[in-house]
N, C-alpha and C. Protein backbone atom coordinates (compact mmCIF):
# COMPACT_ATOMS: atom_id res chain seq x y z
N UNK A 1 0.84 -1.18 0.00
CA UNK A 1 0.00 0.00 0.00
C UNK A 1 0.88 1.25 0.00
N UNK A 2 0.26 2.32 -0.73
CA UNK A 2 1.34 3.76 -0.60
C UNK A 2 0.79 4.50 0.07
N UNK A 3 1.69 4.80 0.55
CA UNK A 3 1.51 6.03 1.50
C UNK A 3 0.93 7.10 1.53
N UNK A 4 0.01 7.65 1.80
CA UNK A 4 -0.35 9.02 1.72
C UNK A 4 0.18 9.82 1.42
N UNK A 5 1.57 10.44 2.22
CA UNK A 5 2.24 11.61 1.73
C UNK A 5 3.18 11.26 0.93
N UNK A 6 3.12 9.82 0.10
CA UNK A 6 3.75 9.71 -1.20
C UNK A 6 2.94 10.10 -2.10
N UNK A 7 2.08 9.98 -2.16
CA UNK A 7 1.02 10.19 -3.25
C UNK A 7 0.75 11.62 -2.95
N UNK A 8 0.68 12.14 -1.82
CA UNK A 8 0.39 13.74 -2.08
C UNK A 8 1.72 14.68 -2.64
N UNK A 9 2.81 13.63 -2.45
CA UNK A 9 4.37 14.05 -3.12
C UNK A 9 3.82 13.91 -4.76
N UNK A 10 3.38 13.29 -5.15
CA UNK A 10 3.70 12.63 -6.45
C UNK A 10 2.54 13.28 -7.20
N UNK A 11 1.51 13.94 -6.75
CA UNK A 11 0.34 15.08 -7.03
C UNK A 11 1.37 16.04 -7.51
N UNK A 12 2.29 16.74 -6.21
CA UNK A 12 2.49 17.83 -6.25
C UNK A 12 3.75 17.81 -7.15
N UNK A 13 4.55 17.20 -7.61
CA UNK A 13 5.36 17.05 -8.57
C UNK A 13 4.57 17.20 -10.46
N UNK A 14 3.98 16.33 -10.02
CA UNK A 14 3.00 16.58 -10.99
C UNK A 14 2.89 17.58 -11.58
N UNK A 15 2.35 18.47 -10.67
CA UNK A 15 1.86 19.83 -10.76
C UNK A 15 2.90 20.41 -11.34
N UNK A 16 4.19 20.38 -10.79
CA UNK A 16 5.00 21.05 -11.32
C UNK A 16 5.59 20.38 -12.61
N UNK A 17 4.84 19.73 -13.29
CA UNK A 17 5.41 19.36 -14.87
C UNK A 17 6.65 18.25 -14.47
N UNK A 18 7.11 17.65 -13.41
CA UNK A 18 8.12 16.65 -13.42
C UNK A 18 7.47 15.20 -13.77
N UNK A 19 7.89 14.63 -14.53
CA UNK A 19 7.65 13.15 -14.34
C UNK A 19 8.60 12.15 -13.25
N UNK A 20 7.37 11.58 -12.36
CA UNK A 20 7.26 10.99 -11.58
C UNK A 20 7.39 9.67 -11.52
N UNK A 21 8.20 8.91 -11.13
CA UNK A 21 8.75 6.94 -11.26
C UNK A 21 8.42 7.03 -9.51
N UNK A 22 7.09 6.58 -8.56
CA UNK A 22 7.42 6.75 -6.96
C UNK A 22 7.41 5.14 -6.95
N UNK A 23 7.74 4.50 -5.52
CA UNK A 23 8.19 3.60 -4.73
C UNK A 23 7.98 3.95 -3.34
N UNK A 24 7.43 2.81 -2.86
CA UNK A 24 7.37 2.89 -1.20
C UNK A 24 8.34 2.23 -0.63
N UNK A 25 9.42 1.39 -0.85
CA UNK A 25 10.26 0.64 -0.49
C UNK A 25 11.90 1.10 -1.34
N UNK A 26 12.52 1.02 -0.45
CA UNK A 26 14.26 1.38 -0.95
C UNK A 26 14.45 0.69 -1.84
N UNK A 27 14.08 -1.13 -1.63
CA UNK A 27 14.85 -1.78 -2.65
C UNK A 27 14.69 -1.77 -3.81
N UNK A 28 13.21 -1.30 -4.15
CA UNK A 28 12.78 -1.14 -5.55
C UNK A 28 13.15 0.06 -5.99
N UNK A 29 13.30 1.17 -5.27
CA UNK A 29 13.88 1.73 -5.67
C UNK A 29 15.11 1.76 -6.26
N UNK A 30 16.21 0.91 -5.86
CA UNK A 30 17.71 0.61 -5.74
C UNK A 30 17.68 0.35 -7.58
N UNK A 31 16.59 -0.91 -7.64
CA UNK A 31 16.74 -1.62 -8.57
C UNK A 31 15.94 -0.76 -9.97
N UNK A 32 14.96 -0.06 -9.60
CA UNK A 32 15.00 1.10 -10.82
C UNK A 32 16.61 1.99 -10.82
N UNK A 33 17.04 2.06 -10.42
CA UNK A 33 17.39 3.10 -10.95
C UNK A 33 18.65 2.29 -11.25
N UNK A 34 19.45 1.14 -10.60
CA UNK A 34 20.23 0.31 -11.26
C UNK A 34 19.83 0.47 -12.67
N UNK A 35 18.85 -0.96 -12.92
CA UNK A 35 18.48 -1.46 -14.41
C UNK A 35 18.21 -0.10 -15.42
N UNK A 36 17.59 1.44 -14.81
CA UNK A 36 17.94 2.93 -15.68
C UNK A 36 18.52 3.61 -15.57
N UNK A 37 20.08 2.92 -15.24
CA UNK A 37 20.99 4.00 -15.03
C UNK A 37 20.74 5.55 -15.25
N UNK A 38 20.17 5.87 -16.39
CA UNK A 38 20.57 7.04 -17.15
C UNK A 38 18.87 8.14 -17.34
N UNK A 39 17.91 6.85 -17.05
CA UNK A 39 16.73 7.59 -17.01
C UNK A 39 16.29 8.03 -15.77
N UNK A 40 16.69 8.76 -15.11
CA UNK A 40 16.27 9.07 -13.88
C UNK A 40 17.20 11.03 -13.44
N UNK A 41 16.64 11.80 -13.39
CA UNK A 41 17.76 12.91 -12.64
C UNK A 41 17.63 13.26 -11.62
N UNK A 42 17.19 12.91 -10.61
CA UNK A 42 17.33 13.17 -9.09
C UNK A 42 15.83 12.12 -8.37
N UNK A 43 16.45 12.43 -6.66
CA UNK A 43 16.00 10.94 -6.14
C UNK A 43 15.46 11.99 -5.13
N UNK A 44 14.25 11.68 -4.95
CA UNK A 44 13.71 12.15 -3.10
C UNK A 44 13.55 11.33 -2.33
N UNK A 45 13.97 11.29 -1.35
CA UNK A 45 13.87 10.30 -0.62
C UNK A 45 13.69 10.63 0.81
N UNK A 46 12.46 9.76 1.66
CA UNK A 46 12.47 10.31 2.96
C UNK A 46 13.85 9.56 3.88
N UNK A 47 13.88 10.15 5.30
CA UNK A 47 15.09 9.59 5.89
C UNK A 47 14.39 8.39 6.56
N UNK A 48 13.05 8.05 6.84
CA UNK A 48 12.59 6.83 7.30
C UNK A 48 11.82 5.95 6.76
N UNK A 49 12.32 5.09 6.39
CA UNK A 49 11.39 3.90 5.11
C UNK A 49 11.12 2.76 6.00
N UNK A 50 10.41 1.92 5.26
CA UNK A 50 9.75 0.80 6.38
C UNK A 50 11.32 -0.76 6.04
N UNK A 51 11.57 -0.62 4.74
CA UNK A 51 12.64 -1.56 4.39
C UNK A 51 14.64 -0.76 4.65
N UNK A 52 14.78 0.18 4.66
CA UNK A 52 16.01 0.93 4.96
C UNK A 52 16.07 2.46 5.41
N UNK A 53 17.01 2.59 6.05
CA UNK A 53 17.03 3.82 5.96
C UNK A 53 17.48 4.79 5.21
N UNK A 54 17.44 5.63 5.43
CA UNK A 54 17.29 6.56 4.28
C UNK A 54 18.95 7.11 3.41
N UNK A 55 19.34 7.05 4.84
CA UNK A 55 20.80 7.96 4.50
C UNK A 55 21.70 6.22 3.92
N UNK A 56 21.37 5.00 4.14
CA UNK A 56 21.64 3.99 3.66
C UNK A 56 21.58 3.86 2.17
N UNK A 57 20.10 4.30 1.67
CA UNK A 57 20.28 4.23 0.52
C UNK A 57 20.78 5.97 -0.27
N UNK A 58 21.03 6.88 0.44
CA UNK A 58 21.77 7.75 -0.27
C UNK A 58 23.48 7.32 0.06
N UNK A 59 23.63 6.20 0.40
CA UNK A 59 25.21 5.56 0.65
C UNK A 59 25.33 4.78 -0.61
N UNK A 60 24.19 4.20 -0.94
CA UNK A 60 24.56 3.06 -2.05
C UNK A 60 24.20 4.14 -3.71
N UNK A 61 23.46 4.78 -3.47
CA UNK A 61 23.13 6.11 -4.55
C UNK A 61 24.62 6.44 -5.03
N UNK A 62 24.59 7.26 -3.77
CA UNK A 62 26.23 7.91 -3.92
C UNK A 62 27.60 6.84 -4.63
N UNK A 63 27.67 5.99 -4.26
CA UNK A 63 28.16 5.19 -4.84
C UNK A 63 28.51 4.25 -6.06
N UNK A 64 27.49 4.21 -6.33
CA UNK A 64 27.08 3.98 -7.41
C UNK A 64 26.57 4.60 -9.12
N UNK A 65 25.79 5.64 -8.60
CA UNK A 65 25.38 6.70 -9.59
C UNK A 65 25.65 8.37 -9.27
N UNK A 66 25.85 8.66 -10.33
CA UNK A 66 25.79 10.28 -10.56
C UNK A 66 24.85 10.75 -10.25
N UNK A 67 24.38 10.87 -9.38
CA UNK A 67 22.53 11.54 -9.14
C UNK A 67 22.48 12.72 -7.53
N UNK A 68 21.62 13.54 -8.26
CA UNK A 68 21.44 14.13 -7.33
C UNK A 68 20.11 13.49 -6.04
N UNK A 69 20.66 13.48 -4.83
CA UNK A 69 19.60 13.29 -3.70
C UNK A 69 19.09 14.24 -2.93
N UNK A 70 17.79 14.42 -2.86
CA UNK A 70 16.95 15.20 -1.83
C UNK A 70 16.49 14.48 -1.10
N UNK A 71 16.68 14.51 0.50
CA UNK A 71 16.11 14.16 1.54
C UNK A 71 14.95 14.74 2.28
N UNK A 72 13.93 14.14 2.48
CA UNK A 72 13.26 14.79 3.56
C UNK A 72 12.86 14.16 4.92
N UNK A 73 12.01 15.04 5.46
CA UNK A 73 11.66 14.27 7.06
C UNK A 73 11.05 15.14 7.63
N UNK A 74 10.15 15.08 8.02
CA UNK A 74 9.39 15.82 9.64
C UNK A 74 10.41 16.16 10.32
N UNK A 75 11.38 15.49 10.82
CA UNK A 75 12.37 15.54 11.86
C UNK A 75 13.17 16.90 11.26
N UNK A 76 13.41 17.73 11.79
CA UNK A 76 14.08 18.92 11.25
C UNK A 76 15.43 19.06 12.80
N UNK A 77 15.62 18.16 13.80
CA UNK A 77 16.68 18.44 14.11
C UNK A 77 18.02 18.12 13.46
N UNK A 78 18.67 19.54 13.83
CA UNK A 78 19.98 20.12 13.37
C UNK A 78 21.08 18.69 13.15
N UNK A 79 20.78 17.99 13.89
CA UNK A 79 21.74 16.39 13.29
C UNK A 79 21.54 15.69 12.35
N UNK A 80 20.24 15.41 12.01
CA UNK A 80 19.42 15.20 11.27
C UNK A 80 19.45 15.57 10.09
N UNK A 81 19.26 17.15 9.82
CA UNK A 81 19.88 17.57 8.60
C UNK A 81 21.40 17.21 8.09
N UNK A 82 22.19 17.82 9.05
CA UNK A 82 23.70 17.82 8.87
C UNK A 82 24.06 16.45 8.42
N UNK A 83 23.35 15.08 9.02
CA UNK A 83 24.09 13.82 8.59
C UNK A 83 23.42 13.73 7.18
N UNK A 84 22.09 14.31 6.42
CA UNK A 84 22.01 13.97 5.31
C UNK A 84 22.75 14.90 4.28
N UNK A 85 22.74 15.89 4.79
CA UNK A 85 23.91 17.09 3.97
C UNK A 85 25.46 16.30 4.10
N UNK A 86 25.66 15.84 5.15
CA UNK A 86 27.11 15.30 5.07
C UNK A 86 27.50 14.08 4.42
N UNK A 87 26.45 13.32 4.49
CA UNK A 87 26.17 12.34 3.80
C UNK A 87 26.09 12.46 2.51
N UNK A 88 26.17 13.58 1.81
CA UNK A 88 25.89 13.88 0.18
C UNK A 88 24.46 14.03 0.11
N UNK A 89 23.82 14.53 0.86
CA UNK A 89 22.39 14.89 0.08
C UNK A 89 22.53 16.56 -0.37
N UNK A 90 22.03 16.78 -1.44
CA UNK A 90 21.96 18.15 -1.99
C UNK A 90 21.00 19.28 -1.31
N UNK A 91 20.16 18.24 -0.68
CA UNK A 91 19.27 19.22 -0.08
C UNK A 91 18.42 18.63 0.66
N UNK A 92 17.41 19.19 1.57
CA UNK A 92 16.79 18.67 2.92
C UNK A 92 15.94 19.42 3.43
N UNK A 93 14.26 18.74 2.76
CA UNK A 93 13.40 19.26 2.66
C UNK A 93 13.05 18.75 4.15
N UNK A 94 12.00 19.78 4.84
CA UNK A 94 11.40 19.00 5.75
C UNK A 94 9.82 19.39 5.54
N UNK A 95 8.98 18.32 5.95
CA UNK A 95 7.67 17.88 5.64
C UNK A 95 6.65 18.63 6.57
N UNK A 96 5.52 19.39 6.91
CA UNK A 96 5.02 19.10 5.32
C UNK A 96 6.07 19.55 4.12
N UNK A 97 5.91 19.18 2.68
CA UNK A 97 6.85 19.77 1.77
C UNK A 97 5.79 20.54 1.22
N UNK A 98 5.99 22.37 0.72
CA UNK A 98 5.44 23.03 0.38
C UNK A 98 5.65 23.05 -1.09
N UNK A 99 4.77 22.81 -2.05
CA UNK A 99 4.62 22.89 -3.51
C UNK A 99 6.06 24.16 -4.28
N UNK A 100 6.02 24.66 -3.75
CA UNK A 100 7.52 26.12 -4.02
C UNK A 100 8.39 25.80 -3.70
N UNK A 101 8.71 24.90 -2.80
CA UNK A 101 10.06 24.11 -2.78
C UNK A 101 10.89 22.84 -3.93
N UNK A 102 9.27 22.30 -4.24
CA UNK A 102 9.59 21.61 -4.98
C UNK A 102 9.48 21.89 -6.71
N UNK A 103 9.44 23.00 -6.95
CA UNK A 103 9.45 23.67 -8.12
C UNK A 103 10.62 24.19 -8.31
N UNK A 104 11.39 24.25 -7.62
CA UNK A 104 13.18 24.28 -8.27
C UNK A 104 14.02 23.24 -7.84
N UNK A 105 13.39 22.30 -7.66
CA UNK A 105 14.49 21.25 -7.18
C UNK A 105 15.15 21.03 -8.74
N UNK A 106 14.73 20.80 -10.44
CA UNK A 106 15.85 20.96 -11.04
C UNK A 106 16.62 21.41 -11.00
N UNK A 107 16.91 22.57 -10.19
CA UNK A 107 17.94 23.35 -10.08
C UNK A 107 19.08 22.45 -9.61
N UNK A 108 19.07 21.64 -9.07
CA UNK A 108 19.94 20.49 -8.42
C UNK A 108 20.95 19.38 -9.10
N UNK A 109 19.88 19.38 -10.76
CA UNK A 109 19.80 18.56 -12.06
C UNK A 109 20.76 19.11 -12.77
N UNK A 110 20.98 20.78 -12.58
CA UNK A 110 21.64 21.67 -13.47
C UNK A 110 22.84 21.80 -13.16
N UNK A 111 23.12 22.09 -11.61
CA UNK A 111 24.38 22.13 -10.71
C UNK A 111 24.86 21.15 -10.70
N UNK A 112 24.47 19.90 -10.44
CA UNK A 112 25.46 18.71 -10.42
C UNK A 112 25.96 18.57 -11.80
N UNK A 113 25.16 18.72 -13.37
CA UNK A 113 25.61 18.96 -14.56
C UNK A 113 26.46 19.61 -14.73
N UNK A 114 26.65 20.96 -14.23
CA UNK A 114 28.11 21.93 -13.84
C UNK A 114 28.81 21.53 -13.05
N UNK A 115 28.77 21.36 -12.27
CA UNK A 115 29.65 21.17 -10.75
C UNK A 115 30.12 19.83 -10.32
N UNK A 116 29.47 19.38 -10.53
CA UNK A 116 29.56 18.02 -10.03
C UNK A 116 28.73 18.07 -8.61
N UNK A 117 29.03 17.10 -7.67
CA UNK A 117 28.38 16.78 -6.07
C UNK A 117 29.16 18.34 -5.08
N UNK A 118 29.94 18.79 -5.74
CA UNK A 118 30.34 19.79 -5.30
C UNK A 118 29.00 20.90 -5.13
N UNK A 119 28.46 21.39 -5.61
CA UNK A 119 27.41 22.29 -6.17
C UNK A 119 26.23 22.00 -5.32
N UNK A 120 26.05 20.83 -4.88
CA UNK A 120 25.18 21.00 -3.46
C UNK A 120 25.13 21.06 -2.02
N UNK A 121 24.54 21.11 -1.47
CA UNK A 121 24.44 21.55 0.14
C UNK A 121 23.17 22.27 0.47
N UNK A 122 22.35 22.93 -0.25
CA UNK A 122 21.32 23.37 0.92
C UNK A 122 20.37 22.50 1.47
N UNK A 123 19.58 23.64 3.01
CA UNK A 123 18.92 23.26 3.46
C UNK A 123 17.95 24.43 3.48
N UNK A 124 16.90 23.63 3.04
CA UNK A 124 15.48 24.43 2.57
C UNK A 124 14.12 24.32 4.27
N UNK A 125 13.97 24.83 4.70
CA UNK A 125 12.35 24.58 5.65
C UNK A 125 11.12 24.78 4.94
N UNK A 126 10.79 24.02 4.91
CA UNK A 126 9.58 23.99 3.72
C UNK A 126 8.20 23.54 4.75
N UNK A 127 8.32 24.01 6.19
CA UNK A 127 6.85 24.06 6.51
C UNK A 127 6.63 25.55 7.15
């Protein structure tokens, strides 16, 4: 079953003209984006999943693929952020996620295209 505030994620992407591939589970996730290497430009991902955690699979991301990661979470303490920013996440939404936040996350798509993993780091409050 999906989640509610996946599906109200995957509305609001919508909205903003992105096409949307969602998953409720890490591993399927893992394995899309393995088997499409190349079709995919950035990953959202919350920091608490029912099969891994979060900053786990931005370990095997990172590793593996060129992609930019956005994290989110309710949890907005200051450790919290910092281990997914330190961890290589580009950015670190916290939930609710407000529709204007997620209307420049290409921007993330563009910078890592220039920059490389260098080019990210923020942290956005998006309630």
């Amino acid at each position: 079953m999906i989640p509610l505030c996946l599906m109200i994620l995957e509305k609001m992407l919508r909205t903003c003209l992105y096409e949307v591939t969602k998953c409720n589970r890490a591993e399927i996730a893992l394995s899309l984006l393995r088997e499409n290497k190349n079709g995919y430009d950035v990953v959202i991902s919350d920091v608490h999943m029912p099969d891994m955690d979060g900053f786990k699979l931005l370990e095997h991301i990172g590793l593996e693929m060129d992609l930019p990661v956005i994290m989110m979470s309710a949890d907005d303490g200051k450790s919290v952020v910092m281990k997914g920013v330190t961890h290589g996440a580009c950015d670190y939404l916290i939930k609710p996620v407000r529709i204007e936040a997620l209307k420049n996350i290409w921007q993330h798509v563009v910078r890592k295209k220039k920059r490389g993993v260098e080019g990210c780091g923020a942290i956005r409050k998006c309630g």
